[in-house]
N, C-alpha and C. Protein backbone atom coordinates (compact mmCIF):
# COMPACT_ATOMS: atom_id res chain seq x y z
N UNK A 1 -11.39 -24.06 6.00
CA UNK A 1 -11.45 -24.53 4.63
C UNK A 1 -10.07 -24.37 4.00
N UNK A 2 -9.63 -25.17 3.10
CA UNK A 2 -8.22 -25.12 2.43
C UNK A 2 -8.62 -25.28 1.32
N UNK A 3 -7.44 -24.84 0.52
CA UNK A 3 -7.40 -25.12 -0.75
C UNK A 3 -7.22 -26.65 -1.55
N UNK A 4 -7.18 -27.04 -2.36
CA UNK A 4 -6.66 -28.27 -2.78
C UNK A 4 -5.95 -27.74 -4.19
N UNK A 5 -4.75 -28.26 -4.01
CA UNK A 5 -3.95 -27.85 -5.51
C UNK A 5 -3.35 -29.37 -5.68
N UNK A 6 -3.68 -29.38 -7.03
CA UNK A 6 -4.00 -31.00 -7.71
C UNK A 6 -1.76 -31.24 -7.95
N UNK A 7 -1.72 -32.06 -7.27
CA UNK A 7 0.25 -32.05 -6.79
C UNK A 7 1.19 -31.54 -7.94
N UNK A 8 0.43 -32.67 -9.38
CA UNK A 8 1.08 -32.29 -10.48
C UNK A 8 1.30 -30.76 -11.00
N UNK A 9 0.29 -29.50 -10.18
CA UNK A 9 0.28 -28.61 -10.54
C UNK A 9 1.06 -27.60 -9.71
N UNK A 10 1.29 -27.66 -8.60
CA UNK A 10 1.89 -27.65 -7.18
C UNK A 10 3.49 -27.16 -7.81
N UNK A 11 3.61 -25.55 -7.85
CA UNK A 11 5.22 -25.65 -8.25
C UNK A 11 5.38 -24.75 -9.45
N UNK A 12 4.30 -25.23 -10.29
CA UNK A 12 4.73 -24.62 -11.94
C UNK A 12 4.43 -23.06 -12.33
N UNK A 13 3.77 -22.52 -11.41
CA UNK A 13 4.11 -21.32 -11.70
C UNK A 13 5.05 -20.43 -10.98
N UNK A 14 5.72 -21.35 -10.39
CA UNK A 14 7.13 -21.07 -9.56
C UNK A 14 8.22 -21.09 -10.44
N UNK A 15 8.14 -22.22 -10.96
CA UNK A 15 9.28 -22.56 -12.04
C UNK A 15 9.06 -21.63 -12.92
N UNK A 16 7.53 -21.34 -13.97
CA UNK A 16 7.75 -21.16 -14.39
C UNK A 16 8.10 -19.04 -14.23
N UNK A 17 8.33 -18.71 -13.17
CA UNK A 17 8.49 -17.05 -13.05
C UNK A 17 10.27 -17.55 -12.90
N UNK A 18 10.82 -18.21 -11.99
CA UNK A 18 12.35 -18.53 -12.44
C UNK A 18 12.53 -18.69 -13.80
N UNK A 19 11.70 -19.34 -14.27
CA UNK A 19 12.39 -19.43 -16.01
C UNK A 19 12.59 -18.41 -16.37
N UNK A 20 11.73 -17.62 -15.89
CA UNK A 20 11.26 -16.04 -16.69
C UNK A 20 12.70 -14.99 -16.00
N UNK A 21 13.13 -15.40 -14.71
CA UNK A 21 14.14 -14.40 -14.30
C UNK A 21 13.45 -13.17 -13.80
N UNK A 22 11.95 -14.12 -12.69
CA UNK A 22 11.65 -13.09 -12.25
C UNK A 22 10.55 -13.49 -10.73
N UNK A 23 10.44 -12.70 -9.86
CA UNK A 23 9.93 -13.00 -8.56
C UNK A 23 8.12 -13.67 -9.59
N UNK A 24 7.58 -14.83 -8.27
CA UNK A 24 6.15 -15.13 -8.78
C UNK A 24 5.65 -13.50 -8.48
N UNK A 25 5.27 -12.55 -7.65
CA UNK A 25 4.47 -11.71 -7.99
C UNK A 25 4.49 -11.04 -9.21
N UNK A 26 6.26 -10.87 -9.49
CA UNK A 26 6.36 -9.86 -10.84
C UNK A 26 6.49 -10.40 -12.04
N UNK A 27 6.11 -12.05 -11.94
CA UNK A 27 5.76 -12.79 -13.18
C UNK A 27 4.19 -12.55 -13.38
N UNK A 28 3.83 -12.82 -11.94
CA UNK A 28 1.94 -12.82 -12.08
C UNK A 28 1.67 -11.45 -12.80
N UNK A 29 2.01 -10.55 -12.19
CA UNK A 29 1.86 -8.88 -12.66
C UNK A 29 1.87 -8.92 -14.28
N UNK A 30 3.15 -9.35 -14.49
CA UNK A 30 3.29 -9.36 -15.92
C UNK A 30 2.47 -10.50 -16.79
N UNK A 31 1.98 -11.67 -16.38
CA UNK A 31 0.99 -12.27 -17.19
C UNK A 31 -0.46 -11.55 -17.41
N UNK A 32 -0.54 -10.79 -16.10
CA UNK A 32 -1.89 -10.21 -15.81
C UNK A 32 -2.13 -9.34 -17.13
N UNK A 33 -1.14 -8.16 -17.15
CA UNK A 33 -0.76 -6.93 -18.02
C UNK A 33 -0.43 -7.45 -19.48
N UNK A 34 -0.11 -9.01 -19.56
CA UNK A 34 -0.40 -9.16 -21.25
C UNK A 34 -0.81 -10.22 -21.60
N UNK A 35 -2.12 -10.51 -21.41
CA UNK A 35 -3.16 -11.54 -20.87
C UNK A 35 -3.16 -12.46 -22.39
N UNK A 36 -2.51 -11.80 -23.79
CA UNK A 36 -2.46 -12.11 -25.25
C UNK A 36 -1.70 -13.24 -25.31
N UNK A 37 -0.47 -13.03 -24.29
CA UNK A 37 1.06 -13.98 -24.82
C UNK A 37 0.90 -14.62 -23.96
N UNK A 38 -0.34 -15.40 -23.07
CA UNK A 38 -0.23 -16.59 -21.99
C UNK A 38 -1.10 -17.58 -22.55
N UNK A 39 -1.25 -18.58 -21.96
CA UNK A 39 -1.79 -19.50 -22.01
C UNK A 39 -3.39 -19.13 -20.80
N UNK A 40 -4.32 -19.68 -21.16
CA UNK A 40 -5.27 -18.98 -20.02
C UNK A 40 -4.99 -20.25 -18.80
N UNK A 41 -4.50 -21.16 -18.68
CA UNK A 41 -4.12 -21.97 -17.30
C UNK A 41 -3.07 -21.22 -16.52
N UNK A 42 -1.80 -20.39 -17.31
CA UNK A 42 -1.09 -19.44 -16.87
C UNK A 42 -1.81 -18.24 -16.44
N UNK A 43 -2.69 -17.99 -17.15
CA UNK A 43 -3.37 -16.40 -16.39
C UNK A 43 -4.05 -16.85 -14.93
N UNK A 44 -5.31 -17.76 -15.20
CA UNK A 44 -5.50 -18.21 -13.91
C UNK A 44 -4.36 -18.56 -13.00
N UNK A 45 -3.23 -19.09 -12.87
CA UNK A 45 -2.51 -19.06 -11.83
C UNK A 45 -1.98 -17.96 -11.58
N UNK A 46 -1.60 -16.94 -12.67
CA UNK A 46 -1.50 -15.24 -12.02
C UNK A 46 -2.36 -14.76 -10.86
N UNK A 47 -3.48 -14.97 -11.43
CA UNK A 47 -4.60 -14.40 -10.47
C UNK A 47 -4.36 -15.16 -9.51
N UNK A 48 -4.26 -16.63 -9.30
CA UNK A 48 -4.50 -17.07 -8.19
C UNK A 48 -3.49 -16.81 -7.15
N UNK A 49 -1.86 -16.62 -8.04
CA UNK A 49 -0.91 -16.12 -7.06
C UNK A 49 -1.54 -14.66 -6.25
N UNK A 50 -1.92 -13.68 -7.38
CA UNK A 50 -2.20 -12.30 -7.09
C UNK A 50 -2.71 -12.40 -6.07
N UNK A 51 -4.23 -13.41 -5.85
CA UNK A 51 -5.13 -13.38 -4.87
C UNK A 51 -4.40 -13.68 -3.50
N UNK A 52 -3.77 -15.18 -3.34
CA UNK A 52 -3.26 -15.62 -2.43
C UNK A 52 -2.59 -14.59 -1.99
N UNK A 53 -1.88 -13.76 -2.27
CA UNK A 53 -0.30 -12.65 -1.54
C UNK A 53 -1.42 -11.93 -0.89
N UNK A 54 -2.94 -11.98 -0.66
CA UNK A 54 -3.48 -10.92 0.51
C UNK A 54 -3.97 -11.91 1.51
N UNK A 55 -3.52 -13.28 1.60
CA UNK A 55 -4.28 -13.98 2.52
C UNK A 55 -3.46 -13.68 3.17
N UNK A 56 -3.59 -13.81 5.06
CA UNK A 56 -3.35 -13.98 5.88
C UNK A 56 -2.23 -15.05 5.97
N UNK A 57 -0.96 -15.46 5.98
CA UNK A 57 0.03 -17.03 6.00
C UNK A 57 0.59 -16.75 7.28
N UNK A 58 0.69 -15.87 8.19
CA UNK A 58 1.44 -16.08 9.55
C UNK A 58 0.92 -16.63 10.23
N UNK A 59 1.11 -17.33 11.45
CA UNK A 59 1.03 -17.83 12.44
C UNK A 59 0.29 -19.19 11.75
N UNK A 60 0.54 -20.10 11.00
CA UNK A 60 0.16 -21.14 10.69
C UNK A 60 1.07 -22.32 11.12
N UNK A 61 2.08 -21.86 10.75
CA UNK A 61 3.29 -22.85 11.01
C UNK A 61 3.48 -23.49 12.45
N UNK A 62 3.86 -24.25 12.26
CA UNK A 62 4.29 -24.74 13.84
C UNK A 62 5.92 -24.71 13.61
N UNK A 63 6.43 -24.22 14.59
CA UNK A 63 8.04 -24.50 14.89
C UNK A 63 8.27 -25.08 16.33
N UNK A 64 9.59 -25.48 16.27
CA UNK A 64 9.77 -26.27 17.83
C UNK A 64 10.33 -24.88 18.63
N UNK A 65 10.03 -25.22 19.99
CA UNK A 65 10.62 -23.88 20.86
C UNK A 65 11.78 -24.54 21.53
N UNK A 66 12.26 -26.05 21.20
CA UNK A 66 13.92 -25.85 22.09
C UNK A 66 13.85 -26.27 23.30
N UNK A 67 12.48 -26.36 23.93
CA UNK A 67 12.56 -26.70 25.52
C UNK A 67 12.25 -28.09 25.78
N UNK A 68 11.35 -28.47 25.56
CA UNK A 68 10.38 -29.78 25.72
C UNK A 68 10.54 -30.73 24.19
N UNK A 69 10.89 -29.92 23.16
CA UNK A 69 10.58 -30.64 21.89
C UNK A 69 8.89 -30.11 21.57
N UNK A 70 8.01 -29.71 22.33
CA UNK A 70 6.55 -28.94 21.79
C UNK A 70 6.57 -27.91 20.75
N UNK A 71 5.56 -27.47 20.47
CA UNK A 71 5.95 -26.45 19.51
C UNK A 71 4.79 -25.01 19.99
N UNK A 72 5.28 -24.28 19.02
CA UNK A 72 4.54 -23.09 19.17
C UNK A 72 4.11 -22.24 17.79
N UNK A 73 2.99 -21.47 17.83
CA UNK A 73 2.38 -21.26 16.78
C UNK A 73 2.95 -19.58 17.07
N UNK A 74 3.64 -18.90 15.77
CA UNK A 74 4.07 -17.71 16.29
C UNK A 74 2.71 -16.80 16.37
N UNK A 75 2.63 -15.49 17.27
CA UNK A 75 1.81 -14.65 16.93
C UNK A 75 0.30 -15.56 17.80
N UNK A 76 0.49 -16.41 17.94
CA UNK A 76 -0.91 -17.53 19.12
C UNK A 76 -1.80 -16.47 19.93
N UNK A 77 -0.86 -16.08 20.63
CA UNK A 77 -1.32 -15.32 21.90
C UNK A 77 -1.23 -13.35 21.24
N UNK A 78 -0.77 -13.02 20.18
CA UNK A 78 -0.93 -11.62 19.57
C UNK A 78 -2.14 -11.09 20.37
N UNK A 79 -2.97 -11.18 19.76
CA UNK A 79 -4.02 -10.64 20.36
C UNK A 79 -4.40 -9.84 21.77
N UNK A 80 -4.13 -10.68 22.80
CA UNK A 80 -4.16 -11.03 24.03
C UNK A 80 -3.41 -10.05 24.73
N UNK A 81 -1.90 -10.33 23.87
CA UNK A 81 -0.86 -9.46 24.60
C UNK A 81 -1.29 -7.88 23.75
N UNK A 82 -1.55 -7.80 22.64
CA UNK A 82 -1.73 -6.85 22.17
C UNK A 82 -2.58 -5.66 23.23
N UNK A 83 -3.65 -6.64 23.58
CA UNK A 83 -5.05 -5.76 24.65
C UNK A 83 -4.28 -5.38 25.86
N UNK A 84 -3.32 -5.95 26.47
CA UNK A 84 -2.83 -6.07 27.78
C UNK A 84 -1.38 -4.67 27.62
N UNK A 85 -1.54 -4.58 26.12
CA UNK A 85 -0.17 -3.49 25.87
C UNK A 85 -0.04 -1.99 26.45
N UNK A 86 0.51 -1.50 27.39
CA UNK A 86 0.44 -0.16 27.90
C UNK A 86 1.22 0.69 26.81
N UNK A 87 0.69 2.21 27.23
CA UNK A 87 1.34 3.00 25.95
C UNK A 87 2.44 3.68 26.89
C-alpha cells in the first residue's frame, strides 16, 4: 500500500521548514509544540512528517551496480546473510 500525496502538495512542508531556517523534523517538532501559531493543514503535515521518520525507507530504491546496467535493491538479501553470520 502507498501513500498518495495530491502533487500540488508534494514539497510544501519542505519549503516551508527552509523558510523557517530549519531541518523538516525540527520544523515539525516545533509546529507540534505550538499547535496556536499554525495553520491546522500545517499541523497535520507535522504529524505526518513526525509519523513518516519511523517508517522503514531503506532498501526501496533501486540503484545501478555498474556491471550489466541491472540494478540492485540495497540490504535485498540482509536477512539471509544476516542468519548465515558467524560470531
Amino acid at each position: 500500500m502507498s501513500i498518495y500525496i495530491k502533487p500540488s502538495k508534494r514539497g510544501t512542508f519542505t519549503s516551508a521548514a527552509k523558510k523557517h531556517g530549519q531541518s523538516v523534523q525540527g520544523f515539525a517538532h516545533k509546529v507540534k509544540a505550538n499547535p496556536e501559531n499554525y495553520s491546522p493543514a500545517m499541523r497535520k503535515k507535522a504529524i505526518f512528517a513526525i509519523n513518516a521518520s519511523h517508517w522503514q525507507h531503506g532498501g526501496k530504491k533501486k540503484y545501478p551496480d555498474g556491471k550489466d546496467g541491472s540494478t540492485y535493491t540495497p540490504f535485498e538479501n540482509y536477512s539471509e546473510n544476516f542468519k548465515n553470520h558467524k560470531k
